[in-house]
C-alpha atoms as a PDB file:
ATOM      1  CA  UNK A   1     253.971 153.925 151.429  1.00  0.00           C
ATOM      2  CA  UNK A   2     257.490 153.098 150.888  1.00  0.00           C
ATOM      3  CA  UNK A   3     258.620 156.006 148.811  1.00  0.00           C
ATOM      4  CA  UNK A   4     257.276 158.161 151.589  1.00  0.00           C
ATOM      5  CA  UNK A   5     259.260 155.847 154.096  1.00  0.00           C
ATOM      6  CA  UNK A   6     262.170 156.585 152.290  1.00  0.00           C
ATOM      7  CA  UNK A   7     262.005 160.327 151.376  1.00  0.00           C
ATOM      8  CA  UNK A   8     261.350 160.854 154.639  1.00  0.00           C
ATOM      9  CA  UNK A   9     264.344 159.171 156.554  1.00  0.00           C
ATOM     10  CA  UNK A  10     266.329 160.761 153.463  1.00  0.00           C
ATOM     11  CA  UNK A  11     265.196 163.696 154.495  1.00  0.00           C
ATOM     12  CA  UNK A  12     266.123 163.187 158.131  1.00  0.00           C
ATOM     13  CA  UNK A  13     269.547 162.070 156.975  1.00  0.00           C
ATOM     14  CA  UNK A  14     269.971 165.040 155.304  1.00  0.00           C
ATOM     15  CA  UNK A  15     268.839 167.204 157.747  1.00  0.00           C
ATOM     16  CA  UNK A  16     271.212 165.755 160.418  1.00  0.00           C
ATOM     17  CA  UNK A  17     274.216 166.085 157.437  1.00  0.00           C
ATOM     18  CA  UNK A  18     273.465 169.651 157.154  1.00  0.00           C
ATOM     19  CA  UNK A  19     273.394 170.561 160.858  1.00  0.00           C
ATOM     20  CA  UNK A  20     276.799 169.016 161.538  1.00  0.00           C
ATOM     21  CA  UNK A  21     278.321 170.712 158.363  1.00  0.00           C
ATOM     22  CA  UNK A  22     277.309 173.934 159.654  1.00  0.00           C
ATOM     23  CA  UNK A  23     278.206 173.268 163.330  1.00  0.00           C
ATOM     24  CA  UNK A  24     281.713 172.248 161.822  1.00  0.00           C
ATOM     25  CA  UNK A  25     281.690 175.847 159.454  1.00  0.00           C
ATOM     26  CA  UNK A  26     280.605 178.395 162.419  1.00  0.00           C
ATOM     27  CA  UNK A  27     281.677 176.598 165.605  1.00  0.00           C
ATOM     28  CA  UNK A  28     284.744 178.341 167.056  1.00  0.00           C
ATOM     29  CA  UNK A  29     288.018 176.838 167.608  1.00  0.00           C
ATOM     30  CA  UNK A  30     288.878 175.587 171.096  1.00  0.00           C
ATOM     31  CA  UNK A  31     290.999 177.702 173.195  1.00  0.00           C
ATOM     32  CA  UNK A  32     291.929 175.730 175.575  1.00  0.00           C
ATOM     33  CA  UNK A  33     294.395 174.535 173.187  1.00  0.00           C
ATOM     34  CA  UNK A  34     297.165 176.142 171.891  1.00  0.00           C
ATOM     35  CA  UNK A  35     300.036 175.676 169.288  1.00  0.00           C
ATOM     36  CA  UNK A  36     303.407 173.940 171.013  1.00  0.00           C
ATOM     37  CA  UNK A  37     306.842 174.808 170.755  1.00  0.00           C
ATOM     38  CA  UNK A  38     308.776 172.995 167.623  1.00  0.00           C
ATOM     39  CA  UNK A  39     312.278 172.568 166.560  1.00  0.00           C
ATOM     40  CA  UNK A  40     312.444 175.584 164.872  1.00  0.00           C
ATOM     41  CA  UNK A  41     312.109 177.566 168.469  1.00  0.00           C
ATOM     42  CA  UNK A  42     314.694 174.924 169.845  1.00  0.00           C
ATOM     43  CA  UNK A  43     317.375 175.841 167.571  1.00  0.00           C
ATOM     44  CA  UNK A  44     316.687 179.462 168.077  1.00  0.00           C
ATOM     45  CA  UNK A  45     317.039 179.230 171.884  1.00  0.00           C
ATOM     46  CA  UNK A  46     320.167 177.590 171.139  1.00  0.00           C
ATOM     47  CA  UNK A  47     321.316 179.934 168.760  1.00  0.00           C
ATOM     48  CA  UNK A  48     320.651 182.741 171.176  1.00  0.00           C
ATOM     49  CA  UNK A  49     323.226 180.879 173.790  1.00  0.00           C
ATOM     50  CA  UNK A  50     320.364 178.888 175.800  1.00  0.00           C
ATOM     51  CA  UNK A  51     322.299 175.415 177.315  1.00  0.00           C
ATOM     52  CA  UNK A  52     319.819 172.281 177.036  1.00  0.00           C
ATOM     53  CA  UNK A  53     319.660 171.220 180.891  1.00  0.00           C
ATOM     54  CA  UNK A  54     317.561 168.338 180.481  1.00  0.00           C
ATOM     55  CA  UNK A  55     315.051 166.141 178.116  1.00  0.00           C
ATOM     56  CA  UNK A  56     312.065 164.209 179.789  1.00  0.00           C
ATOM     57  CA  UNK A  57     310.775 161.629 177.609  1.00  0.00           C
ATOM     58  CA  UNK A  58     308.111 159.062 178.182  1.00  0.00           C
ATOM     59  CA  UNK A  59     308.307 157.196 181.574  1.00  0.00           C
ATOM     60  CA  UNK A  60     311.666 159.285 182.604  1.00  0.00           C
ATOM     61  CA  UNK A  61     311.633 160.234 186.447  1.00  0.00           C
ATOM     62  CA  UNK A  62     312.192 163.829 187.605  1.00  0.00           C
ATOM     63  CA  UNK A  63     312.067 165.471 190.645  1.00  0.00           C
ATOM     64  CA  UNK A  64     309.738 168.331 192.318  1.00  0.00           C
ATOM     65  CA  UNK A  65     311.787 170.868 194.086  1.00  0.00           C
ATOM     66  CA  UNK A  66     309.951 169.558 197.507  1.00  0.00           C
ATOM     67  CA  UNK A  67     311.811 165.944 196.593  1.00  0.00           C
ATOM     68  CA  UNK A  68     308.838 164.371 195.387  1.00  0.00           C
ATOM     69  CA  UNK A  69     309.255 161.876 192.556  1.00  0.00           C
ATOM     70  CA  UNK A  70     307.045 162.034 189.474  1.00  0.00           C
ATOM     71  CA  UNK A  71     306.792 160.070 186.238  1.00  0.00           C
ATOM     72  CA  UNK A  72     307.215 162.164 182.765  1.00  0.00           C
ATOM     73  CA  UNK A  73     303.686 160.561 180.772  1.00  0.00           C
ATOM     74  CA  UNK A  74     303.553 162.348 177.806  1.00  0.00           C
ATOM     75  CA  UNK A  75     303.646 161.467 174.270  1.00  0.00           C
ATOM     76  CA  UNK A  76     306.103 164.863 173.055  1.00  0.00           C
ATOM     77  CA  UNK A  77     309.067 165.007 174.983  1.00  0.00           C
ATOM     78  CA  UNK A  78     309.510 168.399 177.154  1.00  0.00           C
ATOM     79  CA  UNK A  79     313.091 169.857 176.990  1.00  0.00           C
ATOM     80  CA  UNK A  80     314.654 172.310 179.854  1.00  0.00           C
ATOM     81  CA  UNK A  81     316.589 175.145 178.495  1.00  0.00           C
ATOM     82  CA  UNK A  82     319.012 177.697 180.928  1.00  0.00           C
ATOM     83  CA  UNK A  83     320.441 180.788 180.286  1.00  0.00           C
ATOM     84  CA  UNK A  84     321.905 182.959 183.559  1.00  0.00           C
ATOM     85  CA  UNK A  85     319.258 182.931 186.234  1.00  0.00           C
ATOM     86  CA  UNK A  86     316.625 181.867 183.453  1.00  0.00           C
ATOM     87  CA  UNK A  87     315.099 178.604 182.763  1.00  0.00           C
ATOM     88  CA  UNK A  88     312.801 177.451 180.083  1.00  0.00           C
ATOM     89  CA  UNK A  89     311.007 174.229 179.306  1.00  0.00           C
ATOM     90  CA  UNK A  90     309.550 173.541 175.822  1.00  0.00           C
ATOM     91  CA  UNK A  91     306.444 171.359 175.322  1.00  0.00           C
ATOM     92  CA  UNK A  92     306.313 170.036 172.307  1.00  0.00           C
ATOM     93  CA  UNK A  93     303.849 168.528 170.428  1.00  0.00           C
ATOM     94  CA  UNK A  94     301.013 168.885 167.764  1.00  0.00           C
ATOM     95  CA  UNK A  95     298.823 170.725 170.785  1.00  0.00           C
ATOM     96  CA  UNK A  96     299.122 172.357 173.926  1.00  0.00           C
ATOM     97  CA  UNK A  97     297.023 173.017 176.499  1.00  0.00           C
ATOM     98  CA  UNK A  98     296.569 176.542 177.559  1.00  0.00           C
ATOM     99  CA  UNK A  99     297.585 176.408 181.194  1.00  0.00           C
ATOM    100  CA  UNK A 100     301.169 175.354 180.031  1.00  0.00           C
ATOM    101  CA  UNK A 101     301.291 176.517 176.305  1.00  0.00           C
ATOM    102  CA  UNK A 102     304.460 176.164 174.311  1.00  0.00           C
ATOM    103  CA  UNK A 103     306.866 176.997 176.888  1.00  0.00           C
ATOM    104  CA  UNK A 104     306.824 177.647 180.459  1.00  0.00           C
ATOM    105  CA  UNK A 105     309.199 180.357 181.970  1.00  0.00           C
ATOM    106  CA  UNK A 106     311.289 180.144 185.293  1.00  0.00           C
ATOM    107  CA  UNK A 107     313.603 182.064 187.116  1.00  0.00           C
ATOM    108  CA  UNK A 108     316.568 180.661 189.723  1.00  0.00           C
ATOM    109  CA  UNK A 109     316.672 181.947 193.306  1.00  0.00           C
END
């Protein structure tokens, strides 16, 4: 009785084993995620004449062109580029998500 006990929760264990190795093999990447900028895009801004405007950092304050006041929270800092009527803010990090992706893109009025 025990041997059949224990075959059969081995089994289960390796059933469960199997079925998460090949949800891990054939699942598809999330998209909502995206890579983020890195230094090696910083220095090529630069390099291209783009003037670093600004750095946010954890807990820095900035404020919304309305006058509100918000709170940077973000592990990565985000840095503000300008070039002409042009302005571009990096996001750094290991992952961005897709709504702001590596950089966002402005223009001055």
């Amino acid at each position: 009785m025990i041997k059949i006990l224990k075959y059969f929760f081995l089994s289960i264990f390796l059933s469960f084993f199997i079925a998460i190795v090949l949800a891990l093999i054939f699942a598809r990447e999330d998209r909502e995620w995206v890579k983020c900028s890195d230094e090696k895009d910083l220095y090529r801004y630069v390099y291209d004449g783009w003037k670093i405007d600004k750095v946010l950092k954890n807990g820095d304050i900035t404020y919304t062109d309305t006058g509100q006041k918000l709170f940077y929270k973000g592990e990565y800092p985000q840095i503000y580029l300008s070039k002409n009527d042009r302005i571009k803010a990096l996001n750094f990090g290991w992952r961005c998500y897709y709504l702001e992706g590596a950089e966002l893109n402005f223009k001055k009025k």
